[in-house]
PDB file of N, CA and C in Angstrom:
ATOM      1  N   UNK A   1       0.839  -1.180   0.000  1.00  0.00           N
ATOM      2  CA  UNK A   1       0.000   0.000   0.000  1.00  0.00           C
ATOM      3  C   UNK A   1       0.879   1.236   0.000  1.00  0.00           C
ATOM      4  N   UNK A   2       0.108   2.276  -0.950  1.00  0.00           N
ATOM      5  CA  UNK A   2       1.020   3.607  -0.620  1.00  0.00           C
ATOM      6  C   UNK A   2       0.858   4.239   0.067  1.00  0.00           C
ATOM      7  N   UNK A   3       0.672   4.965   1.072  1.00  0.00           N
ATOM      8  CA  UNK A   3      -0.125   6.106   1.898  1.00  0.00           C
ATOM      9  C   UNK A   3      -0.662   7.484   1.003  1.00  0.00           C
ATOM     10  N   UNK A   4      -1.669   7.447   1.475  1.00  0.00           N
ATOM     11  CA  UNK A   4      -2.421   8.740   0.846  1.00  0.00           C
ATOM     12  C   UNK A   4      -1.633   9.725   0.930  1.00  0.00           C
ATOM     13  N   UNK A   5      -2.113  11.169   0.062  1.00  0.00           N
ATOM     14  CA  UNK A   5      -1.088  12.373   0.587  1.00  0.00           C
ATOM     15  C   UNK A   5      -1.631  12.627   1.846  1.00  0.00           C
ATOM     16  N   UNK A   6      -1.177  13.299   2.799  1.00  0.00           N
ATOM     17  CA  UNK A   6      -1.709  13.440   3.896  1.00  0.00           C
ATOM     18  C   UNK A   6      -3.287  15.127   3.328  1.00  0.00           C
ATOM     19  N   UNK A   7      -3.925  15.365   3.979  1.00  0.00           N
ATOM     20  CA  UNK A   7      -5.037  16.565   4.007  1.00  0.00           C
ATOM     21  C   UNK A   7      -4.433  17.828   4.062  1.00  0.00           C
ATOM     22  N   UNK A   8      -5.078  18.699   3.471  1.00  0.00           N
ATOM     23  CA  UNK A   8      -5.017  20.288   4.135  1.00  0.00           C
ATOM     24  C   UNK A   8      -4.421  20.491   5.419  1.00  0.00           C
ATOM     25  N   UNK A   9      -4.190  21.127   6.231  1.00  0.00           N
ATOM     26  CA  UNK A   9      -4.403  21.383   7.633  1.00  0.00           C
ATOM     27  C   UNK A   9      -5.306  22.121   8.197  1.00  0.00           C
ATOM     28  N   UNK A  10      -5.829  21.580   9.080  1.00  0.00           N
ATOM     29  CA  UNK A  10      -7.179  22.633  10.154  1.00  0.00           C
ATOM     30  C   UNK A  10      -6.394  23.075  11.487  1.00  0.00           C
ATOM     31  N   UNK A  11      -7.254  23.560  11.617  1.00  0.00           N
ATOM     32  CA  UNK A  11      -6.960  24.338  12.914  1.00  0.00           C
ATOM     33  C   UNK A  11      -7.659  23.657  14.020  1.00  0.00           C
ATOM     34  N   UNK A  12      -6.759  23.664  15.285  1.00  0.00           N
ATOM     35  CA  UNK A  12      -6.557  22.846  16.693  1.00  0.00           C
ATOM     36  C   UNK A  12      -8.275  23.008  17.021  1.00  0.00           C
ATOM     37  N   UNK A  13      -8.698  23.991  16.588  1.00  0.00           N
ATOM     38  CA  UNK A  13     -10.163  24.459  16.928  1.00  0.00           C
ATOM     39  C   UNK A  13     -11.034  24.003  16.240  1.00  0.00           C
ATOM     40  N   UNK A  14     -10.828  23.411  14.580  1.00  0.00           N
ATOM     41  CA  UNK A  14     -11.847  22.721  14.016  1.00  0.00           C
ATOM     42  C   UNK A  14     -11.397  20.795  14.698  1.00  0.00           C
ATOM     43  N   UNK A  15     -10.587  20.707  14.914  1.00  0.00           N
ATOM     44  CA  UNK A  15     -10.507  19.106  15.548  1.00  0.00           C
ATOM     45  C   UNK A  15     -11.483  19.188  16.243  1.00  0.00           C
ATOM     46  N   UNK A  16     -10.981  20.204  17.539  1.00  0.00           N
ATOM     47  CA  UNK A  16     -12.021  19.911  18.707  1.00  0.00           C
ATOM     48  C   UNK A  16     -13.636  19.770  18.693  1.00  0.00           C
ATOM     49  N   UNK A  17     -14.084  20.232  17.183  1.00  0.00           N
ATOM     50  CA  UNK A  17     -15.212  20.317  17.015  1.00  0.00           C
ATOM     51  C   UNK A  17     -15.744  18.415  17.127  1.00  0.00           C
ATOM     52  N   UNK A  18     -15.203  17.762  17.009  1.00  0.00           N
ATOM     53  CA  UNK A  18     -15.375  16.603  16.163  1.00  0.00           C
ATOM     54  C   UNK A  18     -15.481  15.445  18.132  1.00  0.00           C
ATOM     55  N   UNK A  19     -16.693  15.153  18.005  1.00  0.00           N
ATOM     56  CA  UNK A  19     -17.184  14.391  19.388  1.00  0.00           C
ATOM     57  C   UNK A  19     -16.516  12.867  18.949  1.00  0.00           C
ATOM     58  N   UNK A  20     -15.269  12.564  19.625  1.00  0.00           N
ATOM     59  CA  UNK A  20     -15.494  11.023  18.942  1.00  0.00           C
ATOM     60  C   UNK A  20     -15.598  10.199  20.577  1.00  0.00           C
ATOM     61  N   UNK A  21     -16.530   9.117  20.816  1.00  0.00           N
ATOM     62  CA  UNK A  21     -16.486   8.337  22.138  1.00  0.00           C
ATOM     63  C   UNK A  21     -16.885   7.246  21.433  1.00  0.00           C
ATOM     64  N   UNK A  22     -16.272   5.977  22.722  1.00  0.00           N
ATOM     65  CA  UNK A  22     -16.332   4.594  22.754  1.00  0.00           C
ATOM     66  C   UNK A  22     -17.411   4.246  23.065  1.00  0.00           C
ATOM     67  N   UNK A  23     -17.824   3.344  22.517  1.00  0.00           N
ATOM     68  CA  UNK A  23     -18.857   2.686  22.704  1.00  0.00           C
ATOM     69  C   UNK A  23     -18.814   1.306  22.439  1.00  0.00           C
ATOM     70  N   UNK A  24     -19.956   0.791  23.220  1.00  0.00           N
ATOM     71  CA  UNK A  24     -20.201  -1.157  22.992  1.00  0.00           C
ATOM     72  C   UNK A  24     -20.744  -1.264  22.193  1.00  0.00           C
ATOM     73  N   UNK A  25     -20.477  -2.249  21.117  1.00  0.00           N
ATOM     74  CA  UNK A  25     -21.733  -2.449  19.885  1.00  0.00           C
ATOM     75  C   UNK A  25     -22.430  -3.498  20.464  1.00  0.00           C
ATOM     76  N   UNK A  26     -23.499  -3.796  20.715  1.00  0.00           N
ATOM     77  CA  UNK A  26     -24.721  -5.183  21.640  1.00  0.00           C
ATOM     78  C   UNK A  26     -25.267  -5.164  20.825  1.00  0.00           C
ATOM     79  N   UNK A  27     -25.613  -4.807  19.306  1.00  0.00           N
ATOM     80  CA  UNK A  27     -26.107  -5.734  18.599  1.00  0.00           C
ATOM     81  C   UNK A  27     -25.939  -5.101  17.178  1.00  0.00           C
ATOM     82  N   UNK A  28     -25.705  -6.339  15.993  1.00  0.00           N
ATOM     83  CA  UNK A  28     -25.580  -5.925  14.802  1.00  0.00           C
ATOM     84  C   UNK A  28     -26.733  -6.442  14.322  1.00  0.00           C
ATOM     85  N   UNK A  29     -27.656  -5.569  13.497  1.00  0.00           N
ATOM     86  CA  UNK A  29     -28.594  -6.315  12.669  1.00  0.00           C
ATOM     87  C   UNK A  29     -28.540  -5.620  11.166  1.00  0.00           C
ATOM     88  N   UNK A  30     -29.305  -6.807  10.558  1.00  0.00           N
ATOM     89  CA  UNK A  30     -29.537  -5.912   8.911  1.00  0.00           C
ATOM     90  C   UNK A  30     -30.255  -5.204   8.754  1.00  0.00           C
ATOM     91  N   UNK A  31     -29.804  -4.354   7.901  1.00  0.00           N
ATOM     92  CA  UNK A  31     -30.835  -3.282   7.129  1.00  0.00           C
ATOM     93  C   UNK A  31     -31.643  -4.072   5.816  1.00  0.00           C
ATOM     94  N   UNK A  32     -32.672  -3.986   6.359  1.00  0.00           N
ATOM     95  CA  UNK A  32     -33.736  -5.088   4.405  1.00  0.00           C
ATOM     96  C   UNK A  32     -32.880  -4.088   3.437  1.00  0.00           C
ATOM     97  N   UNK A  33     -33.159  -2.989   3.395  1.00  0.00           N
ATOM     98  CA  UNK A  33     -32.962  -2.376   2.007  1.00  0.00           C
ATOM     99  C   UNK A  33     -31.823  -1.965   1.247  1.00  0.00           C
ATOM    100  N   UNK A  34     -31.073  -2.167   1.919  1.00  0.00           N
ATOM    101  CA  UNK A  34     -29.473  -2.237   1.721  1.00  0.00           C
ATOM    102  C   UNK A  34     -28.408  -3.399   1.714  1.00  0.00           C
ATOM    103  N   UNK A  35     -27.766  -3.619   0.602  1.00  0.00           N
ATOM    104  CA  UNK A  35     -26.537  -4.297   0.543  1.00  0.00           C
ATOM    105  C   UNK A  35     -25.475  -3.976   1.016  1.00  0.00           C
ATOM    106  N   UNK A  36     -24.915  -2.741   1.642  1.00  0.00           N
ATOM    107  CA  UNK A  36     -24.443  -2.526   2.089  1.00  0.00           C
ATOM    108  C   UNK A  36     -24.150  -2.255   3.512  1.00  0.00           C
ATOM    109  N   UNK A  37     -25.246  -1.741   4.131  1.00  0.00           N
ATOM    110  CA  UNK A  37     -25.397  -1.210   5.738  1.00  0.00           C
ATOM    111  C   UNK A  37     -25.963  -2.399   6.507  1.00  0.00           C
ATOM    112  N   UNK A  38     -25.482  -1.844   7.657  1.00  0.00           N
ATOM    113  CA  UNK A  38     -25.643  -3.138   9.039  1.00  0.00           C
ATOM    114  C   UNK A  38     -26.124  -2.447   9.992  1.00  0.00           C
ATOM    115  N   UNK A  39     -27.323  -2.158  11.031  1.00  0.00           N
ATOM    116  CA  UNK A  39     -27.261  -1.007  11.937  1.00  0.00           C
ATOM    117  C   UNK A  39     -26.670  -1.868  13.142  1.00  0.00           C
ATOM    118  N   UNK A  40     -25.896  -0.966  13.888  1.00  0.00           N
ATOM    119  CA  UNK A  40     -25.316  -1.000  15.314  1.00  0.00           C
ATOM    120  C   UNK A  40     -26.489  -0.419  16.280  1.00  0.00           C
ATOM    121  N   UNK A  41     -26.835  -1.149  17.202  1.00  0.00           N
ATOM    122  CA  UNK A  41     -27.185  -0.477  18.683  1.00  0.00           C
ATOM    123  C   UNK A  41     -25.706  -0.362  19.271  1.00  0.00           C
ATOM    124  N   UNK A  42     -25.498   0.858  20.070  1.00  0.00           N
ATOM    125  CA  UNK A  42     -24.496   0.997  20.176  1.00  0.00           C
ATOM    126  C   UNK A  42     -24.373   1.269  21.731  1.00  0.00           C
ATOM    127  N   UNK A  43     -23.837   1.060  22.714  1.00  0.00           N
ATOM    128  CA  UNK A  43     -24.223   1.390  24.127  1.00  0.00           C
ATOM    129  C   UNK A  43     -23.072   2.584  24.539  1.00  0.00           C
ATOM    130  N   UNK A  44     -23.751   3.890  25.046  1.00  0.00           N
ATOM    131  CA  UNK A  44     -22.831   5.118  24.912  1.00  0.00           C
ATOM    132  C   UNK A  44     -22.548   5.249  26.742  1.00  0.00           C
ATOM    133  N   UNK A  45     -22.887   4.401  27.324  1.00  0.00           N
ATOM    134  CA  UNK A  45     -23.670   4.586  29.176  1.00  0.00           C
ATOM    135  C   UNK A  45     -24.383   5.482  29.309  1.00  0.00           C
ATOM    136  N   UNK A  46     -24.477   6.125  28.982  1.00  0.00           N
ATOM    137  CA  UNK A  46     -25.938   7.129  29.549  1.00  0.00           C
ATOM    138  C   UNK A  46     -26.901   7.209  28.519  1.00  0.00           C
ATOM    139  N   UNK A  47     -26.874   6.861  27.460  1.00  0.00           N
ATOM    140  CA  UNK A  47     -27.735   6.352  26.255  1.00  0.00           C
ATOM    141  C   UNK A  47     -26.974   5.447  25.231  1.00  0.00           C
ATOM    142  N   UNK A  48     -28.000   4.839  24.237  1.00  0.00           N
ATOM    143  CA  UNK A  48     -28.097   4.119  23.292  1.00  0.00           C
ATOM    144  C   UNK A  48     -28.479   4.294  22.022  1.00  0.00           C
ATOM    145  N   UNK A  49     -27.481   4.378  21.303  1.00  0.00           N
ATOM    146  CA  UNK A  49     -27.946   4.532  19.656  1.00  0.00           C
ATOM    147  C   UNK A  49     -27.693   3.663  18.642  1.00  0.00           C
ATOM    148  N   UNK A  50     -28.830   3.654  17.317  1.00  0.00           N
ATOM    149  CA  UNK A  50     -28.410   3.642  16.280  1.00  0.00           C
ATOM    150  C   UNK A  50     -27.791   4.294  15.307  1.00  0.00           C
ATOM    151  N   UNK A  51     -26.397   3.234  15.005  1.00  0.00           N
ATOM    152  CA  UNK A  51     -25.289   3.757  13.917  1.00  0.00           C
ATOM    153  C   UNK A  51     -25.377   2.788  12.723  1.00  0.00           C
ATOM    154  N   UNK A  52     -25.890   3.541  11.413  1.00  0.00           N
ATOM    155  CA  UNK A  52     -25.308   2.681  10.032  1.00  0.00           C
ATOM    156  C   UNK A  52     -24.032   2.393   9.682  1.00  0.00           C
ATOM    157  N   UNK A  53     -23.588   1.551   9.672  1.00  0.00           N
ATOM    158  CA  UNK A  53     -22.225   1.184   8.831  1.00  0.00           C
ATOM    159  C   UNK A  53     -21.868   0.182   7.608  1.00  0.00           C
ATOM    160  N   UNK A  54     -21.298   1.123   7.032  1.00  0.00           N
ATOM    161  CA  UNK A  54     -21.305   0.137   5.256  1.00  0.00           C
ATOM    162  C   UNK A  54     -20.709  -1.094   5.933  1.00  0.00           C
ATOM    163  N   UNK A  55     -20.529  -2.051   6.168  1.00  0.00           N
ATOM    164  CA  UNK A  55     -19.761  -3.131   6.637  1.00  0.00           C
ATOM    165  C   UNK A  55     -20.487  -4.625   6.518  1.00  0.00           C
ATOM    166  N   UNK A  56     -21.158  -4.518   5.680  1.00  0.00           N
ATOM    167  CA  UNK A  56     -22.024  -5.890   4.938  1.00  0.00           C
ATOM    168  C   UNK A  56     -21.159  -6.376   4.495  1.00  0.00           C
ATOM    169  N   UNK A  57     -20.204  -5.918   3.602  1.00  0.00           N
ATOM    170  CA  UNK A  57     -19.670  -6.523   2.451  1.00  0.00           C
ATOM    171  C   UNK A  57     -18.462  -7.119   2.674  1.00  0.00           C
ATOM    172  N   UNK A  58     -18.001  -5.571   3.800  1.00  0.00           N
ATOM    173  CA  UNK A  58     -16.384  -5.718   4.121  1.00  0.00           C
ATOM    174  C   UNK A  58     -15.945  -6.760   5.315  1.00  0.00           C
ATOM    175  N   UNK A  59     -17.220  -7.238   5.873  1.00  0.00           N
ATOM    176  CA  UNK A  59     -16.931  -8.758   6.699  1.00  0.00           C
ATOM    177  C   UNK A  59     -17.594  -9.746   6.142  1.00  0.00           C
ATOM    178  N   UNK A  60     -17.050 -11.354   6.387  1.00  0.00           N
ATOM    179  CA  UNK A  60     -17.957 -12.383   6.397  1.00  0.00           C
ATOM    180  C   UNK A  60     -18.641 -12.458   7.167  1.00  0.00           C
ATOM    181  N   UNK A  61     -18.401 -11.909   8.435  1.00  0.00           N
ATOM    182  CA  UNK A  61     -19.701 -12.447   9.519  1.00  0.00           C
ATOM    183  C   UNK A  61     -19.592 -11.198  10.494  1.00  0.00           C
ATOM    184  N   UNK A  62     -20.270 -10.168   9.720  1.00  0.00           N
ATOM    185  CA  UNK A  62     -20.326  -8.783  10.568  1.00  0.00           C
ATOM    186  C   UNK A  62     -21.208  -9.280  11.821  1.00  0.00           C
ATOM    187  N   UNK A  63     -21.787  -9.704  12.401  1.00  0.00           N
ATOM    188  CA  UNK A  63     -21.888 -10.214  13.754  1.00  0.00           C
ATOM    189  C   UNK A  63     -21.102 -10.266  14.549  1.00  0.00           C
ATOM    190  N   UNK A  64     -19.733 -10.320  13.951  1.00  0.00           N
ATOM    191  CA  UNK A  64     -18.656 -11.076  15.225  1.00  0.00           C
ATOM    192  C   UNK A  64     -17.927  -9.310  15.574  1.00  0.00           C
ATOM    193  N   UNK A  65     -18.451  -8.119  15.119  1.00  0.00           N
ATOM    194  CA  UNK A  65     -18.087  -7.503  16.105  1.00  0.00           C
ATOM    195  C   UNK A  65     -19.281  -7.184  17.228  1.00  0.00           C
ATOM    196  N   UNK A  66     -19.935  -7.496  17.264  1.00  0.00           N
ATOM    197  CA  UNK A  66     -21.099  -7.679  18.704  1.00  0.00           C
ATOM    198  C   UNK A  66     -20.047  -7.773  19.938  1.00  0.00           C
ATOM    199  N   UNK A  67     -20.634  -6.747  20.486  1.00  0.00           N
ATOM    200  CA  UNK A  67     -19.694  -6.787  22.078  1.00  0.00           C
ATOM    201  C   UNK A  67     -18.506  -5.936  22.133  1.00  0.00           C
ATOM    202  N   UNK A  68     -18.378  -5.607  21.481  1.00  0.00           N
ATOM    203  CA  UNK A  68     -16.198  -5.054  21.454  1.00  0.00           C
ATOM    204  C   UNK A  68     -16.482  -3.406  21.237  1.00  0.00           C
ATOM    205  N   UNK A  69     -15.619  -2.836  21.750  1.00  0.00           N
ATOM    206  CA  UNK A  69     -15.936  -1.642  22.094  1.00  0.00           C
ATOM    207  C   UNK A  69     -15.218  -1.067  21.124  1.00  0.00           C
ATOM    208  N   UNK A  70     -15.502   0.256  20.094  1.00  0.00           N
ATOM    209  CA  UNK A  70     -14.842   0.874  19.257  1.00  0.00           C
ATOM    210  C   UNK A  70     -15.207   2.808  19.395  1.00  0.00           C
ATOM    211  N   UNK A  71     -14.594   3.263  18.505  1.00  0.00           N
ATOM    212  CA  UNK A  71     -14.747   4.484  18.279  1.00  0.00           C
ATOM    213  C   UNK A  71     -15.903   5.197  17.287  1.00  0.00           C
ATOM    214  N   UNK A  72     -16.637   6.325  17.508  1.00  0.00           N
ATOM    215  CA  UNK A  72     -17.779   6.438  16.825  1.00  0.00           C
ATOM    216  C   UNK A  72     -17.528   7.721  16.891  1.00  0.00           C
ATOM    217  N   UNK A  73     -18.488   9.059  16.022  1.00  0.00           N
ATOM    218  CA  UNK A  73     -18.422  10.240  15.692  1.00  0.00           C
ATOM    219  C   UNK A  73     -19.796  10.294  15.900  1.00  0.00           C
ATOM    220  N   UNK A  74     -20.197  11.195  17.751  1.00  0.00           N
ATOM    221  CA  UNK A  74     -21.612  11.218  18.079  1.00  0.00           C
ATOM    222  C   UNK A  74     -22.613  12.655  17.506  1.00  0.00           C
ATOM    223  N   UNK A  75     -21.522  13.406  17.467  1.00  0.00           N
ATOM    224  CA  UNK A  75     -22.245  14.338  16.731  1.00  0.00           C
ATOM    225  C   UNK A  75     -22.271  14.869  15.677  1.00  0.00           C
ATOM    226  N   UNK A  76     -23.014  14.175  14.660  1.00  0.00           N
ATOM    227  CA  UNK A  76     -22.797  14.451  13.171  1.00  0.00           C
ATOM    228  C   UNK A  76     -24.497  14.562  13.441  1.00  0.00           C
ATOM    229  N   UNK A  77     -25.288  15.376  12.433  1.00  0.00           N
ATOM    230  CA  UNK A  77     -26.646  15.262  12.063  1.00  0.00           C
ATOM    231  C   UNK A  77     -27.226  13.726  12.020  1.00  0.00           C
ATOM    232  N   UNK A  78     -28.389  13.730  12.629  1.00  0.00           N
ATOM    233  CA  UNK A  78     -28.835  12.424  12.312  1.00  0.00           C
ATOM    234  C   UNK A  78     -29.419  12.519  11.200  1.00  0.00           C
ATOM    235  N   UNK A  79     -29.240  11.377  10.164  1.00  0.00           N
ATOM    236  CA  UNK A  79     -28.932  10.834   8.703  1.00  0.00           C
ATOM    237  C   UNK A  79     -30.119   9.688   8.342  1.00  0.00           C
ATOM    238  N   UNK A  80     -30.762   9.669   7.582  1.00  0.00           N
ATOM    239  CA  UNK A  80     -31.352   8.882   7.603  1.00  0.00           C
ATOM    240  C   UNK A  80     -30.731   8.024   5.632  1.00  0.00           C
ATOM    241  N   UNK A  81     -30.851   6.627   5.718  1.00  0.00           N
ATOM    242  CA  UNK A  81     -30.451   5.939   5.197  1.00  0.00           C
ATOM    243  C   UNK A  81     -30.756   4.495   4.809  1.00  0.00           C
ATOM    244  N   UNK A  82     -31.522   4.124   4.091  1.00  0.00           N
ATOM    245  CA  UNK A  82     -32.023   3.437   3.465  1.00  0.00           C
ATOM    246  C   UNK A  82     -33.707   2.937   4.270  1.00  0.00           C
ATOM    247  N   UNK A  83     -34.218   3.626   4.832  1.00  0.00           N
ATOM    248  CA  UNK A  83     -35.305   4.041   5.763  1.00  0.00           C
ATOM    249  C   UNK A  83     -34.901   4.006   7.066  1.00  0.00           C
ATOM    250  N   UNK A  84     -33.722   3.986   7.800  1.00  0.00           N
ATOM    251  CA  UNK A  84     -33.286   4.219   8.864  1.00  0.00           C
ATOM    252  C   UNK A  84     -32.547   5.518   9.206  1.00  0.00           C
ATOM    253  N   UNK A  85     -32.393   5.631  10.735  1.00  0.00           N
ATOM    254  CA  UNK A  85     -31.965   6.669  10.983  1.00  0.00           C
ATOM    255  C   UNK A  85     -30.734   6.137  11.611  1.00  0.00           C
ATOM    256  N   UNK A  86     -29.928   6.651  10.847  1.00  0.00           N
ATOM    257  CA  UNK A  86     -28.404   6.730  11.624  1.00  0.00           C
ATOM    258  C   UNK A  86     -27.984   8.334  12.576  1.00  0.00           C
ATOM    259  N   UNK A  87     -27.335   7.439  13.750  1.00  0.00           N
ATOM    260  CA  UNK A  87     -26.823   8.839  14.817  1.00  0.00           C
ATOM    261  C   UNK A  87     -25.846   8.836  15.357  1.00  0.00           C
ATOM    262  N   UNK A  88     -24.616   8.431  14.163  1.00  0.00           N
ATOM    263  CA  UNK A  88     -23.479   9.161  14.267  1.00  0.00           C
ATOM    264  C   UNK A  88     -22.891   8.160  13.150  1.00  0.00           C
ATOM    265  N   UNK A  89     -21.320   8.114  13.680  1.00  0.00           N
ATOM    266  CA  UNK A  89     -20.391   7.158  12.465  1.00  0.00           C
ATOM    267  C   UNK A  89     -19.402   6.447  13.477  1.00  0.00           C
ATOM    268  N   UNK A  90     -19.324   5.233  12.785  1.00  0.00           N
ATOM    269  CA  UNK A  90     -18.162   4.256  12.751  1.00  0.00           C
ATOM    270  C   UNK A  90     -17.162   4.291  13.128  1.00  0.00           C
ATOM    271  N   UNK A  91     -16.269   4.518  13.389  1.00  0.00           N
ATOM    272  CA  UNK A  91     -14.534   5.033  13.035  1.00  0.00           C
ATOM    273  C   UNK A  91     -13.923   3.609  12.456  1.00  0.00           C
ATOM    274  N   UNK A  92     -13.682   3.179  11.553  1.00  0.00           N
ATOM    275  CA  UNK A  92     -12.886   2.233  11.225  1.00  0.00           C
ATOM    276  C   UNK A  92     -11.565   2.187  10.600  1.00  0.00           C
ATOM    277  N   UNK A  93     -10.573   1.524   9.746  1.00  0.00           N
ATOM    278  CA  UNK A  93      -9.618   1.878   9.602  1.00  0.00           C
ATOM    279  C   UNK A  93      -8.920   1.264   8.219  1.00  0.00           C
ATOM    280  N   UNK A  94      -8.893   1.486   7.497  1.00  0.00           N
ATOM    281  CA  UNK A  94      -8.407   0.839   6.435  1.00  0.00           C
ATOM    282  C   UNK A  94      -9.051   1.215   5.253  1.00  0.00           C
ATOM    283  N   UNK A  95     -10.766   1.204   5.114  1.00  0.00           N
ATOM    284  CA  UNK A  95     -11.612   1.248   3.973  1.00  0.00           C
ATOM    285  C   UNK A  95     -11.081   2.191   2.922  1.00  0.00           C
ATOM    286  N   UNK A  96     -11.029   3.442   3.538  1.00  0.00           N
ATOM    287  CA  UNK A  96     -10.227   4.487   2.685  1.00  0.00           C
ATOM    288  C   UNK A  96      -9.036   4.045   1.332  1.00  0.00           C
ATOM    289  N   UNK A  97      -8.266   3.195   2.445  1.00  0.00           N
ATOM    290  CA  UNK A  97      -6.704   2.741   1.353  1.00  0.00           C
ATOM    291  C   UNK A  97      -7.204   1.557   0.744  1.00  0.00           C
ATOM    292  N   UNK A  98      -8.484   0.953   0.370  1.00  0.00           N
ATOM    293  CA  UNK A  98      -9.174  -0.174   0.039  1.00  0.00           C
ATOM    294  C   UNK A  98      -8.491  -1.131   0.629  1.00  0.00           C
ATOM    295  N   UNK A  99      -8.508  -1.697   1.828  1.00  0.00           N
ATOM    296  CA  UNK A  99      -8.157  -2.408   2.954  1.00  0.00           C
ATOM    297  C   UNK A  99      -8.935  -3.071   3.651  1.00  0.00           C
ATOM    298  N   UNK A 100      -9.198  -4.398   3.889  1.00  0.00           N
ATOM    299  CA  UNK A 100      -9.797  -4.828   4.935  1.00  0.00           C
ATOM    300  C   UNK A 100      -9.886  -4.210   6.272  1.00  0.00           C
ATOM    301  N   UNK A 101     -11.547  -3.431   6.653  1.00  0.00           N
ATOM    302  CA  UNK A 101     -11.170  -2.557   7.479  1.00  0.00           C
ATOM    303  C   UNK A 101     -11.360  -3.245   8.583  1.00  0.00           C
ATOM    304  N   UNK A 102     -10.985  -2.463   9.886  1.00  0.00           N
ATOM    305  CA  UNK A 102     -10.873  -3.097  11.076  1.00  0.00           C
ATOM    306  C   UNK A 102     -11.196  -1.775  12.301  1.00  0.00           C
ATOM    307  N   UNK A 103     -11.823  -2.336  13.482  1.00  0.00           N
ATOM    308  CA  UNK A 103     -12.555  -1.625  14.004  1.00  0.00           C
ATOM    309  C   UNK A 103     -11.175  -0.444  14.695  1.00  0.00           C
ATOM    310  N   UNK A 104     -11.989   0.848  15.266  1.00  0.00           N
ATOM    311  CA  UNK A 104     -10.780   1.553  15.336  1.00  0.00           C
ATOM    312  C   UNK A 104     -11.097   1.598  17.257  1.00  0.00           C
ATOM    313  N   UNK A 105     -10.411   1.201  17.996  1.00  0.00           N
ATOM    314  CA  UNK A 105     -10.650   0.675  19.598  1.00  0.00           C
ATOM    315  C   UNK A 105      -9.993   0.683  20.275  1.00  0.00           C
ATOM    316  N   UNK A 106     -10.413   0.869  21.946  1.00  0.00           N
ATOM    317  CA  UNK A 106      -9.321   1.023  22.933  1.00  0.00           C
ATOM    318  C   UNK A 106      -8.321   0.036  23.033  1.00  0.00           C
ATOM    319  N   UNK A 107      -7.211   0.013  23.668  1.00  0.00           N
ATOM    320  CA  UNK A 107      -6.514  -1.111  23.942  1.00  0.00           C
ATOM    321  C   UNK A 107      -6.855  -2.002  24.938  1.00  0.00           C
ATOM    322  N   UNK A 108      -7.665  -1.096  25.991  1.00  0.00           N
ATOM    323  CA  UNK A 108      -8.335  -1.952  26.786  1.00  0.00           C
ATOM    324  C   UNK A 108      -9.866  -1.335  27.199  1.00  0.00           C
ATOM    325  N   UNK A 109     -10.342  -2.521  28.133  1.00  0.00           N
ATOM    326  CA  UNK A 109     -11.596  -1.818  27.854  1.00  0.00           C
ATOM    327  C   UNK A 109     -11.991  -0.568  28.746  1.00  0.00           C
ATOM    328  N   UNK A 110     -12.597   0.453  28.065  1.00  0.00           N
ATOM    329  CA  UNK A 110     -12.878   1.767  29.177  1.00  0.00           C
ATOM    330  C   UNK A 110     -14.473   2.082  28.796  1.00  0.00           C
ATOM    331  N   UNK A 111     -14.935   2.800  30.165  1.00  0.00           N
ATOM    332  CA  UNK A 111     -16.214   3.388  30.513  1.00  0.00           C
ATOM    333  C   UNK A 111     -16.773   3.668  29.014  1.00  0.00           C
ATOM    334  N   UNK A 112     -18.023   3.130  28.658  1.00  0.00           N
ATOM    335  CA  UNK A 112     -18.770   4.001  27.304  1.00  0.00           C
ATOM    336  C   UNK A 112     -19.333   5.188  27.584  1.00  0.00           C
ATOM    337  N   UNK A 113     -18.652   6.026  26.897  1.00  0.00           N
ATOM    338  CA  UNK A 113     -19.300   7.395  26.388  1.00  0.00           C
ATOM    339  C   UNK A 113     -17.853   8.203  27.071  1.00  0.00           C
ATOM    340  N   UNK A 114     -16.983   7.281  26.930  1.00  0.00           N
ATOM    341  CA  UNK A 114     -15.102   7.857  27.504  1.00  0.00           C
ATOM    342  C   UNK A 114     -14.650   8.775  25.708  1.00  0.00           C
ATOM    343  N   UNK A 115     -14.215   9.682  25.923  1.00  0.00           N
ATOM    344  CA  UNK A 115     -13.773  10.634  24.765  1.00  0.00           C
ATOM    345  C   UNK A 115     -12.443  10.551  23.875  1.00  0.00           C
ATOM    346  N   UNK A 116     -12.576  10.106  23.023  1.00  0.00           N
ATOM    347  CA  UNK A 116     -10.837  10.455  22.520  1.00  0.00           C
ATOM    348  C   UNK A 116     -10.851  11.836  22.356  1.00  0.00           C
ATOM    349  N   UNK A 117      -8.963  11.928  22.105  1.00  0.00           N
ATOM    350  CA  UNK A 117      -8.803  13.137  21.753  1.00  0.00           C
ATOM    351  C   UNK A 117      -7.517  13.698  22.882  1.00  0.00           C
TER     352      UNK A 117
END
């Protein structure tokens, strides 16, 4: 793989804009109307959401991340998508460089709704 060029640069002040927290995924199910999307219930500890993620395709058995705690982007507009409502994003890692992606996660496990950054 080559590495992308790296982006523009922003400012320390547009990062901070960007909410990213851990969360538990407790359950993956399908979307009927999509070949692509899977919705996540996602457990944040003080609430629970649904997140779409293209990730039909890019696992054999998108089930098997059920349980494992990853990184998500909570405040983006809620989105609606193939008659669902998605409320937030994914963080994964690879898809971009067409890569088998892989979840983007603590090293160990910490409190849901804990902040990167």
């Amino acid at each position: 793989m080559t590495p992308a060029a790296i982006k523009p640069a922003i400012s320390f002040d547009d990062l901070t804009k960007v909410d990213i927290r851990v969360g538990t995924i407790i359950e993956v199910l399908e979307v009927a109307k999509s070949d692509k999307l899977m919705k996540l219930i996602v457990d944040f500890g003080d609430h629970q959401r649904s997140i779409l993620a293209g990730i039909k395709q890019e696992r054999a058995n998108p089930q098997e991340i059920a349980g494992k705690q990853a990184l998500f982007v909570v405040n983006l507009p809620e989105r609606k998508m193939a008659g669902e409502l998605s409320q937030g994003m994914l963080f994964d890692i690879g898809y971009e460089d067409k890569l088998t992606p892989c979840l983007a996660s603590p090293e160990h496990t910490v409190p849901n709704g804990t902040r990167a950054g």
